[in-house]
Protein backbone atom coordinates (compact mmCIF):
# COMPACT_ATOMS: atom_id res chain seq x y z
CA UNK A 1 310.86 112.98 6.48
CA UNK A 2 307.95 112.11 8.97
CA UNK A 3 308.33 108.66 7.81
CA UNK A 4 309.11 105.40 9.43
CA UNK A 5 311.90 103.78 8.42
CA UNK A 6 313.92 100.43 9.00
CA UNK A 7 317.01 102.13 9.44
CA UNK A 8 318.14 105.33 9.20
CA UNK A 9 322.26 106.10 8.52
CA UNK A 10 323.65 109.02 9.95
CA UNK A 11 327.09 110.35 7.89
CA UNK A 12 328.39 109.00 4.12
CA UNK A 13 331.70 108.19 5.36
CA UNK A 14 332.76 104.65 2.84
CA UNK A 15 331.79 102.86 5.75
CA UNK A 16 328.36 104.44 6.50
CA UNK A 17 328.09 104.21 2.44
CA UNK A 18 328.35 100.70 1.99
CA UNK A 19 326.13 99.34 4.72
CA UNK A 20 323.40 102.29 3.47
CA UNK A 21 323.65 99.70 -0.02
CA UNK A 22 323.85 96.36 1.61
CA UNK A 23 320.71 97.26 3.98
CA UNK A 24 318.79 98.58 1.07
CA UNK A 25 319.55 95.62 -1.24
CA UNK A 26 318.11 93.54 1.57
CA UNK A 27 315.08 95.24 1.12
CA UNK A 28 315.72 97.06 4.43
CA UNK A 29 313.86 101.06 3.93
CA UNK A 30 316.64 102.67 4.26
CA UNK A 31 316.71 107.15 5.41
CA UNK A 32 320.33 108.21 4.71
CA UNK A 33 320.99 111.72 6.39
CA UNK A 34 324.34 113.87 6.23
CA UNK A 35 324.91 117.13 8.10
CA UNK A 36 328.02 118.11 5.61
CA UNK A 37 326.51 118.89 2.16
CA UNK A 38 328.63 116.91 0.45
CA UNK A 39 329.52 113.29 0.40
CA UNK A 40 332.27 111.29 2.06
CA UNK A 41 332.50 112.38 5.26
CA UNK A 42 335.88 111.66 6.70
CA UNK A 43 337.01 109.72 3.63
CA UNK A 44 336.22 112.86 1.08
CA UNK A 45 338.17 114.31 -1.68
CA UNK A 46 339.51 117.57 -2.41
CA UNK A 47 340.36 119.86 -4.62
CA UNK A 48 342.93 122.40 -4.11
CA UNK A 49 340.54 124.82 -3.12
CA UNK A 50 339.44 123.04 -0.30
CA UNK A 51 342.42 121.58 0.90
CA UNK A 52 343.37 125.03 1.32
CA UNK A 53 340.88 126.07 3.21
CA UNK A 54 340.85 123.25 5.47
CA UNK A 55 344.55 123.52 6.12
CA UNK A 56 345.70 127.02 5.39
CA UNK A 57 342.31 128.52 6.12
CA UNK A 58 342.31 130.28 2.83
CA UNK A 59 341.40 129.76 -0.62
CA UNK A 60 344.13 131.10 -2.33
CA UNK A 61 346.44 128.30 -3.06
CA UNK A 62 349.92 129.22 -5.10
CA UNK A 63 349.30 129.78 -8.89
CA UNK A 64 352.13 128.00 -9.98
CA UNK A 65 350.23 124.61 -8.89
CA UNK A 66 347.74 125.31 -11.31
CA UNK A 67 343.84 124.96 -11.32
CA UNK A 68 342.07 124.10 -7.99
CA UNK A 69 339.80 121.82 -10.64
CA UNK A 70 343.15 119.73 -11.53
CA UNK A 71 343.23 118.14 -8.37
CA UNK A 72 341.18 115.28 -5.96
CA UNK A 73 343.14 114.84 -3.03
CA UNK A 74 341.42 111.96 -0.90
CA UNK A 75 341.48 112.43 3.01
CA UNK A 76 341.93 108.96 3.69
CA UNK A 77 343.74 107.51 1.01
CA UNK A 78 343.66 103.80 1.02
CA UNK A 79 344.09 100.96 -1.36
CA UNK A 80 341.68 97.99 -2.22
CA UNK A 81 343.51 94.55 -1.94
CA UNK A 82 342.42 93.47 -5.83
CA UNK A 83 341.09 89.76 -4.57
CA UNK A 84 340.43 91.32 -0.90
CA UNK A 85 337.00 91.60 1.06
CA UNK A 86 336.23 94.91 -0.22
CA UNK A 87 336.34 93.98 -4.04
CA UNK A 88 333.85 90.95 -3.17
CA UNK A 89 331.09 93.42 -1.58
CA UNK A 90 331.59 95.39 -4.72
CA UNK A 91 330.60 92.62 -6.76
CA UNK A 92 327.76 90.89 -4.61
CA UNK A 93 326.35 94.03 -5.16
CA UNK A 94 326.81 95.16 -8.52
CA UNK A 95 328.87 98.49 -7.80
CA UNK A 96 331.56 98.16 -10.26
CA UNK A 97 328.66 99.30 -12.94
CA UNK A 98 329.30 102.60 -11.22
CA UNK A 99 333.19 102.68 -10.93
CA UNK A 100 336.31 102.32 -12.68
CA UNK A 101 339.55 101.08 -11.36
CA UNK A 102 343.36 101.12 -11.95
CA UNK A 103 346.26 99.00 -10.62
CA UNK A 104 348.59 100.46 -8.18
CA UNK A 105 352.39 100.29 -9.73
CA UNK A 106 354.47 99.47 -7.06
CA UNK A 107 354.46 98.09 -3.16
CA UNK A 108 357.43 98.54 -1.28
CA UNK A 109 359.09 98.10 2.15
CA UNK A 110 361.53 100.07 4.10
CA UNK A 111 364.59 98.09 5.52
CA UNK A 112 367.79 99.22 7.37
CA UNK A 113 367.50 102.61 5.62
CA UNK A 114 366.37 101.78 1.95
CA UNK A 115 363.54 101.12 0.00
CA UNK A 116 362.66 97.97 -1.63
CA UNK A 117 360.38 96.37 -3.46
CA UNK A 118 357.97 93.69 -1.74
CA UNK A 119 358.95 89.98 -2.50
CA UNK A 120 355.76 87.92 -2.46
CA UNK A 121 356.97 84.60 -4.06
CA UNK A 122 359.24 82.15 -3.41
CA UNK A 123 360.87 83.00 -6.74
CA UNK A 124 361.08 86.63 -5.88
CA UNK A 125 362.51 86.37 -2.37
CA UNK A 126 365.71 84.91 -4.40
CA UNK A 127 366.48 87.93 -6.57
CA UNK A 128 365.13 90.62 -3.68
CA UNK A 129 368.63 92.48 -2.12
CA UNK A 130 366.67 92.60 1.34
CA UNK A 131 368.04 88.92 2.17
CA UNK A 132 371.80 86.86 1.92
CA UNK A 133 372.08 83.82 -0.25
CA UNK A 134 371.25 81.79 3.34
CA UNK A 135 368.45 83.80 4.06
CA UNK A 136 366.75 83.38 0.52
CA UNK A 137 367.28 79.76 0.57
CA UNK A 138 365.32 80.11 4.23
CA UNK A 139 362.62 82.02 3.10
CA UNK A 140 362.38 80.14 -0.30
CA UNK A 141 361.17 77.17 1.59
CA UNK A 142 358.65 79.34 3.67
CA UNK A 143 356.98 80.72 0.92
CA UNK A 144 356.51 77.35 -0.89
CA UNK A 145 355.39 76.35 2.46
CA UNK A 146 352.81 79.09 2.69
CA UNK A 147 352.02 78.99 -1.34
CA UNK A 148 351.05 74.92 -0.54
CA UNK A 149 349.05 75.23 2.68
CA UNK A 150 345.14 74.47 2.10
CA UNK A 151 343.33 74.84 5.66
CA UNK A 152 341.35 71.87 4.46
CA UNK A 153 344.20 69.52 3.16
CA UNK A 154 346.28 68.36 6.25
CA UNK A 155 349.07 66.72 3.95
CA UNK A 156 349.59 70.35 3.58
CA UNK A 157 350.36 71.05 7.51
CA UNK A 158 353.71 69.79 7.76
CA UNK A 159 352.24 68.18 11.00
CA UNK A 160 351.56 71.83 12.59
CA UNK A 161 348.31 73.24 13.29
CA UNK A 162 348.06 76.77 12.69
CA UNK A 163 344.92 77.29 14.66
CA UNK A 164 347.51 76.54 17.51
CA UNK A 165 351.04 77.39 16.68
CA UNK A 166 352.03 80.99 16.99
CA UNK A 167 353.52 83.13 13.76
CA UNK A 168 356.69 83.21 16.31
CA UNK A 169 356.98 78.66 16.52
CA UNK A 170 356.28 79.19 12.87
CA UNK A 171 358.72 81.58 11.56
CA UNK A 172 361.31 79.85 14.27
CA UNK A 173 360.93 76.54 12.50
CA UNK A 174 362.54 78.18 9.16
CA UNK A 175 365.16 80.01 11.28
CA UNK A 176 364.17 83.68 9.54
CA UNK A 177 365.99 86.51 10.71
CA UNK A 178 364.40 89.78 12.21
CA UNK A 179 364.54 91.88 8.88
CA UNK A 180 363.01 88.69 6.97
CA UNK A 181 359.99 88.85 9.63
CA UNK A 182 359.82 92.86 9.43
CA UNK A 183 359.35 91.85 5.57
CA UNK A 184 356.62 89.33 6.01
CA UNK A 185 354.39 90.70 9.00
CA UNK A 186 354.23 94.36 7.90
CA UNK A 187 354.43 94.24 4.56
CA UNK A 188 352.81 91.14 2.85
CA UNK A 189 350.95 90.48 5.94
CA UNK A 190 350.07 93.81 6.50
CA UNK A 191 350.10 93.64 10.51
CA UNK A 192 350.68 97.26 12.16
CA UNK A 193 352.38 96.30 14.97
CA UNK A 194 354.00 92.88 16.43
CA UNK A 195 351.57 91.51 18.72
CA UNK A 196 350.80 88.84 15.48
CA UNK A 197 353.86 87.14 16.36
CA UNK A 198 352.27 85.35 19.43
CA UNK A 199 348.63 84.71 17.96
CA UNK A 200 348.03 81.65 15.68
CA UNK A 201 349.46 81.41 12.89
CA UNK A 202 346.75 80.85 10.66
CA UNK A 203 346.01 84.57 10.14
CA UNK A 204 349.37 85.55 9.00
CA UNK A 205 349.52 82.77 6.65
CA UNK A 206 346.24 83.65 5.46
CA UNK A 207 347.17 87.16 4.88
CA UNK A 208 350.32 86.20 2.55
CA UNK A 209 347.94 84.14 0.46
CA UNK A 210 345.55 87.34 -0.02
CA UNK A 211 348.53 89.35 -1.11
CA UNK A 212 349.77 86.89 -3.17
CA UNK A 213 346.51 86.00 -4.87
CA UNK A 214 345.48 89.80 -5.05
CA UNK A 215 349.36 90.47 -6.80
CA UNK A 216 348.27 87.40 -9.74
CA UNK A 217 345.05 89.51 -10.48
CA UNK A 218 346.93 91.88 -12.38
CA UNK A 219 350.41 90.25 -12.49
CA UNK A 220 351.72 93.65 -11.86
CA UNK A 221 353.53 95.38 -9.62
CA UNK A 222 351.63 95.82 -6.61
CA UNK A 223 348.26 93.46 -5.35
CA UNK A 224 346.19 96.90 -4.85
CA UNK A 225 343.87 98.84 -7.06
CA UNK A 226 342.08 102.08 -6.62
CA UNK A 227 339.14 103.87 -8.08
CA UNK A 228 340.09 105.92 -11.11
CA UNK A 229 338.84 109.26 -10.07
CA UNK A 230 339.69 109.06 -6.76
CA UNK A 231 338.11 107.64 -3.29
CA UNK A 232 335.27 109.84 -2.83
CA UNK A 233 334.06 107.80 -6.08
CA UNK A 234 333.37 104.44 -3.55
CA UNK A 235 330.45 105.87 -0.88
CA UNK A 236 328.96 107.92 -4.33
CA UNK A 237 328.76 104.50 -5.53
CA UNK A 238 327.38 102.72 -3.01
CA UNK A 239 324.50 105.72 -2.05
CA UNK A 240 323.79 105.33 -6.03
CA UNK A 241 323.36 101.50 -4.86
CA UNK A 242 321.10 102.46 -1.97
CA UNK A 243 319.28 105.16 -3.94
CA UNK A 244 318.35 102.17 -6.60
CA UNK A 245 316.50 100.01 -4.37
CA UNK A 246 315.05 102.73 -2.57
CA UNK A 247 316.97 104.50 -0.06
CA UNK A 248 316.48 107.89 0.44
CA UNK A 249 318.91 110.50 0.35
CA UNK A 250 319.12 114.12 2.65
CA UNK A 251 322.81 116.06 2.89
CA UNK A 252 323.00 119.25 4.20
CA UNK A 253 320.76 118.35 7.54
CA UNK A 254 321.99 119.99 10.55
CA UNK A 255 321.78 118.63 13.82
CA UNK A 256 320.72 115.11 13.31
CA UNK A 257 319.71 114.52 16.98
CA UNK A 258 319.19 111.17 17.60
CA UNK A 259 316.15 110.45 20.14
CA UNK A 260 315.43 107.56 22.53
CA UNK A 261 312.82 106.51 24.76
CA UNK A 262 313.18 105.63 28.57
CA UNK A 263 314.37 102.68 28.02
CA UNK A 264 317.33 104.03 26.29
CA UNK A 265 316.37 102.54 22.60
CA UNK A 266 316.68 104.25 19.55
CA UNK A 267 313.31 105.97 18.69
CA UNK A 268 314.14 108.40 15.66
CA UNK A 269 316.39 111.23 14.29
CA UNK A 270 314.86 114.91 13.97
CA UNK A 271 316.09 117.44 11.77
CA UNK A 272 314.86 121.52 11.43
CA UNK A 273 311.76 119.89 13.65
CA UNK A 274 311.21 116.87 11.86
CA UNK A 275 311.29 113.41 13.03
CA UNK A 276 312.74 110.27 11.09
CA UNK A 277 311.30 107.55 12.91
CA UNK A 278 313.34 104.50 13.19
CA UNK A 279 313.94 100.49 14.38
CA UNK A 280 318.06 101.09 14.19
CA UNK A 281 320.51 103.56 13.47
CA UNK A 282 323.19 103.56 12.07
CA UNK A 283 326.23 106.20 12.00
CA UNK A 284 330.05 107.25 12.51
CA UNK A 285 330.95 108.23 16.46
CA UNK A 286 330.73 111.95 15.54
CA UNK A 287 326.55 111.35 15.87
CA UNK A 288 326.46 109.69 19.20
CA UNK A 289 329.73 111.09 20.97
CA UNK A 290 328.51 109.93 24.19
CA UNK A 291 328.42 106.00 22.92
CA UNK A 292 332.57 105.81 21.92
CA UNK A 293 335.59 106.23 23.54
CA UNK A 294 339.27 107.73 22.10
CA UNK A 295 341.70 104.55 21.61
CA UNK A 296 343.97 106.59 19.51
CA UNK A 297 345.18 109.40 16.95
CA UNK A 298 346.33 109.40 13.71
CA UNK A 299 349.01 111.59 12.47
CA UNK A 300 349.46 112.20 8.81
CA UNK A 301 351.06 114.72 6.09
CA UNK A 302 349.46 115.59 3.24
CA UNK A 303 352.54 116.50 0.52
CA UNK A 304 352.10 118.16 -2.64
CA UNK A 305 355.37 117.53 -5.31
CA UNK A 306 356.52 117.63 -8.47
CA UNK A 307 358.04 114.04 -9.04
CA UNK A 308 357.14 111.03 -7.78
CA UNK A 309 358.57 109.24 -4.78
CA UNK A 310 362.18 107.95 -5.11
CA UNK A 311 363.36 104.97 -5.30
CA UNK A 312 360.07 103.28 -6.46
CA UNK A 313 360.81 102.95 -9.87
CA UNK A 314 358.98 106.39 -11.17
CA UNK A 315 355.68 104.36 -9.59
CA UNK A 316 353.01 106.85 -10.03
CA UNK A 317 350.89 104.74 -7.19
CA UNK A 318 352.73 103.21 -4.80
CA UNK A 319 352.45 102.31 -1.14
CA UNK A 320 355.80 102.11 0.91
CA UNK A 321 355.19 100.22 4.90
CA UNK A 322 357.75 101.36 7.45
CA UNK A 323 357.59 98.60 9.93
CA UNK A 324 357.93 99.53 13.19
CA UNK A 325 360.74 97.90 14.37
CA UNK A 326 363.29 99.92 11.87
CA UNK A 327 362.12 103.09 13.65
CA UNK A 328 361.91 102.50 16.67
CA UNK A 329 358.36 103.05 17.14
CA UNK A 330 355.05 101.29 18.77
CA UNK A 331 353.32 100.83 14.74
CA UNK A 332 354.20 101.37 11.53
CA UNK A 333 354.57 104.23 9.50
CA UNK A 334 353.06 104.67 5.44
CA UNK A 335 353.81 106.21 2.57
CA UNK A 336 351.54 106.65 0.08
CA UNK A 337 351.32 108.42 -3.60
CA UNK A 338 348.07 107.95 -5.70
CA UNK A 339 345.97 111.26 -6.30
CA UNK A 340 347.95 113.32 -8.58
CA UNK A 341 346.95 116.51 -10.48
CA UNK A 342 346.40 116.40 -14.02
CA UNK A 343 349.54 119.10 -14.68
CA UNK A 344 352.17 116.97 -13.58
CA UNK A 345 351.86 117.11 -9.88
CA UNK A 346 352.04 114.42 -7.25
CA UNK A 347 350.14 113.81 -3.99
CA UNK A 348 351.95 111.84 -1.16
CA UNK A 349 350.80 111.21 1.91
CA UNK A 350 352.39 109.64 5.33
CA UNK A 351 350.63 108.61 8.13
CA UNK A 352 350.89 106.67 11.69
CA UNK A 353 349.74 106.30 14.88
CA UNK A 354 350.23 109.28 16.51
CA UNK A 355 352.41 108.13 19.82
CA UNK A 356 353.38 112.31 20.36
CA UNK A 357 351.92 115.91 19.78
CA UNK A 358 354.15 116.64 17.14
CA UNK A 359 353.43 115.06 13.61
CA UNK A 360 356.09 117.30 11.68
CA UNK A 361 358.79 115.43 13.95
CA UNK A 362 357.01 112.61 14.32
CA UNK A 363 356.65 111.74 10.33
CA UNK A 364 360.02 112.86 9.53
CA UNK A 365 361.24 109.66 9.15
CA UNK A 366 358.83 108.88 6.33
CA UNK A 367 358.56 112.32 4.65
CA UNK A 368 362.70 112.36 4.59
CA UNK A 369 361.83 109.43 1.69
CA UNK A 370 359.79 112.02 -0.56
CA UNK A 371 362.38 114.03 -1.65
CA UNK A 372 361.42 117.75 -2.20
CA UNK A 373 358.49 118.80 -1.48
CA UNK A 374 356.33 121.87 -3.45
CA UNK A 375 353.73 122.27 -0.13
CA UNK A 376 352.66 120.40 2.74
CA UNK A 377 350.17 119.59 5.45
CA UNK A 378 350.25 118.29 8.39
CA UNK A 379 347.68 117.31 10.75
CA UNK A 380 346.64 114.70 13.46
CA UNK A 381 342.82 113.17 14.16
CA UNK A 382 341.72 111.23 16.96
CA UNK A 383 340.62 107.48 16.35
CA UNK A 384 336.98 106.46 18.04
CA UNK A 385 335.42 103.14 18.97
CA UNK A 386 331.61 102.36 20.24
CA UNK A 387 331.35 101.44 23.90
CA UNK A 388 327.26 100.85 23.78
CA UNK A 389 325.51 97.65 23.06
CA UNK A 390 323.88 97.81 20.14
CA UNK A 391 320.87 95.06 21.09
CA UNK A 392 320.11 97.49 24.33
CA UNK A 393 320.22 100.42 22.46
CA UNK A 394 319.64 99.87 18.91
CA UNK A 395 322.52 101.71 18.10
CA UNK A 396 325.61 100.66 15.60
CA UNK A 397 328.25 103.12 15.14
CA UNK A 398 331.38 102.59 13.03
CA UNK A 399 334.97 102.72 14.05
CA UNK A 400 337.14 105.76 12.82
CA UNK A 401 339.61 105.06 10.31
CA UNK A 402 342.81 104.21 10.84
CA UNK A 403 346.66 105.08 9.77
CA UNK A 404 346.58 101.97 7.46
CA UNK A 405 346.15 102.41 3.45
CA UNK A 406 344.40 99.36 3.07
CA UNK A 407 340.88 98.72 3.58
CA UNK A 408 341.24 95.48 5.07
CA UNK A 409 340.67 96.32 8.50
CA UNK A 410 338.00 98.91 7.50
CA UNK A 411 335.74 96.14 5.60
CA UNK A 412 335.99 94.02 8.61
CA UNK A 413 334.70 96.59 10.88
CA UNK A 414 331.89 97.12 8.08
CA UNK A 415 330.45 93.42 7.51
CA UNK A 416 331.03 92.84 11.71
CA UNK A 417 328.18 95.60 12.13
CA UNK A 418 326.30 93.94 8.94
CA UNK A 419 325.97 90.71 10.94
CA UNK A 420 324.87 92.65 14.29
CA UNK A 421 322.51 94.96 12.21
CA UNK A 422 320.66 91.96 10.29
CA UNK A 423 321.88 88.75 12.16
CA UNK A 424 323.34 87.21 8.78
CA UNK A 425 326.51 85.91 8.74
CA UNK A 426 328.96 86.91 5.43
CA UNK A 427 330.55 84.17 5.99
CA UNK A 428 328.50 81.91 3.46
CA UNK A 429 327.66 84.63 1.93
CA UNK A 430 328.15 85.53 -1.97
CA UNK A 431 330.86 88.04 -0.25
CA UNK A 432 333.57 85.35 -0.50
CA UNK A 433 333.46 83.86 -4.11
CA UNK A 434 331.43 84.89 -6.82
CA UNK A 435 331.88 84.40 -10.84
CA UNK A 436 332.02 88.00 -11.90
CA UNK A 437 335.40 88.49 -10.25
CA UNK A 438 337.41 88.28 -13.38
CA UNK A 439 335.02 90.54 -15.01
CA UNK A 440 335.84 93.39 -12.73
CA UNK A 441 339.41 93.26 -13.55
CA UNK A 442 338.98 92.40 -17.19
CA UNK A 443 336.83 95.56 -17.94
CA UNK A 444 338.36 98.35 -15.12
CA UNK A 445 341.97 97.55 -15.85
């Protein structure tokens, strides 16, 4: 470990994971330390075992749910949009050799007390119950609109530029009613709150298109996919990835003190008396506590059952968005089912951002949509963000995961400290088209 490296990455969180693979493919030397002894972090699975012990503090779970082995629970469960950011890193760098996926079955959308299925076309919008025969014929046109637009082709435009009109001027132009918006910025849009409706445009168009194209990949129900053998499967992947063009691995390594000199830049990170030294580190904000701030908490429940959520069609994967506007809350609210036991159990979870103390009332809105429940967990985490300056200090810590179960927002935070990390931009990069796309989908189906 008395080395000198390029970088060294503290926690294999996905996030941590990833950049641990993009650094070393860039010929970066790359030290990779954990103080858990297993690998994940944060976004780890579990078996029933664990979860008991994490939650119950015990490992005696019920017999009548069966063997602890049956089950890989993932702590923070979230989906892969199938033509999304994430899905492109995975292919730049040759992952998918190590993984296998499967399409999600259903995404859905909570409206004036029901549950119903996302409309993402034009064609869709006029069979979908959420919307009157005036209404469809509204948002029929706005979905050709968006299905048409080309940022490069102004014929496209309908004289409006999107870099400058707000999602409010736009949506008031087709005359959409509230519920229609609720629809289309929560749940194909996949905004958590409504602060989108007065920023350009642009984003929120772009955003439908992404669903839309990621929904064709599979023409299925639902534009997501997610690792067959659960999430814990993506930051094994990418430390495989790392591992291959020589980064080096240590779990287990308490401590993990990061050192500085007077200046305040990064020097090192010693371990049981050894010293890593280092150019940069990178880690999650449980390494360098003194370098984020809180900006939030997360509230979730963790639901074990014996059916799968109603009203989704018997979907065995399936996301459902509460927007926040038909609760009466500050963000939305999710539902989501996709680890399940091998003996006929389900896992659901439901999570938000936490706005009280009190996660049991504060999730009741979403866990009333489960039905009965066999066990569950509930439990709340606080959200972090870096406050340093990573060119003083040297210094890039990751953001802490939030209620969403998308990675969107996660893969953004991850290629925004690629660029300050190496200076490269992914813009140009092989991260936006590349010809093995197809291939993924075609083999991990």
């Amino acid at each position: 470990m008395d080395e000198e490296y390029d970088v060294v990455v503290l926690g294999t969180g996905l996030k941590e994971c990833i950049l641990s693979g993009l650094l070393s493919v860039d010929g970066l030397k790359v030290l990779h330390m954990d103080r858990n002894d297993y690998y994940g972090g944060e976004s780890t699975s579990l078996n029933l075992i664990q979860l008991w012990k994490r939650f119950r503090r015990n490992d005696k779970p019920p017999a009548h749910l069966g063997s602890s082995r049956d089950y890989n629970v993932d702590m923070i469960p979230k989906f892969m949009m199938a033509n999304g950011t994430l899905v492109r890193v995975l292919i730049h760098t040759d992952v998918t050799k190590y993984l296998y996926f499967k399409a999600v079955d259903g995404s859905f959308v909570y409206n004036k007390g029901k549950v119903h299925k996302v409309p993402a076309t034009d064609m869709e919008t006029l069979k979908s119950p959420l919307m009157g025969i005036f209404e469809k014929r509204r948002a029929h046109k706005f979905f050709i609109y968006v299905h048409d637009y080309n940022e490069t082709d102004p014929k496209t435009h309908d004289g409006m530029d999107l870099t400058r009109v707000t999602t409010r001027e736009l949506i008031a132009k087709y005359g959409l009613d509230d519920n229609t918006v609720d629809v289309i910025g929560h749940a194909l849009a996949l905004h958590r709150d409504d602060r989108y409706l007065d920023e350009p445009a642009l984003d929120t168009v772009k955003r439908m298109k992404l669903y839309v194209e990621s929904l064709a990949r599979f023409q299925g129900g639902s534009p997501y996919i997610y690792p067959l053998y659960g999430l814990a499967e993506l930051p094994q992947a990418f430390a495989r990835l790392s591992a291959v063009y020589g980064g080096t691995y240590m779990l287990n390594k308490p401590e993990c003190k990061v050192e500085f000199n007077e200046e305040g830049q990064v020097l090192g990170v010693t371990s049981e008396g050894e010293t890593a030294r280092c150019k940069k580190v990178v880690c999650d904000p449980s390494y360098l506590p003194n370098k984020v701030r809180k900006v939030g908490r997360v509230a979730r429940a963790i639901a074990i059952m014996s059916h799968p959520i109603p009203n989704t069609n018997d979907s065995h994967s399936v996301q459902v968005i509460l927007p926040q506007k038909q609760l009466g809350r500050k963000s939305d609210m999710y539902l989501f089912c996709c680890s399940y036991s091998h003996n006929g159990k389900f896992i659901a979870f439901v999570s938000t951002e936490a706005e009280t103390d009190h996660p049991g009332t504060e999730l009741k809105a979403g866990i009333d949509l489960l039905g009965p429940v066999d066990e569950i967990f509930f439990d709340i985490y606080d959200r972090y963000e870096p406050v340093n300056e990573p060119t003083l200090d040297n210094c890039f810590i990751s953001t802490s995961y939030d209620a969403t179960t998308h990675f969107e927002s996660t893969v953004l935070d991850v290629l925004n400290m690629y660029t300050m990390i190496t200076g490269k931009a992914t813009g140009s990069s092989p991260f936006i088209s590349h010809p093995a796309m197809s291939k993924l989908f075609q083999e991990h189906a």
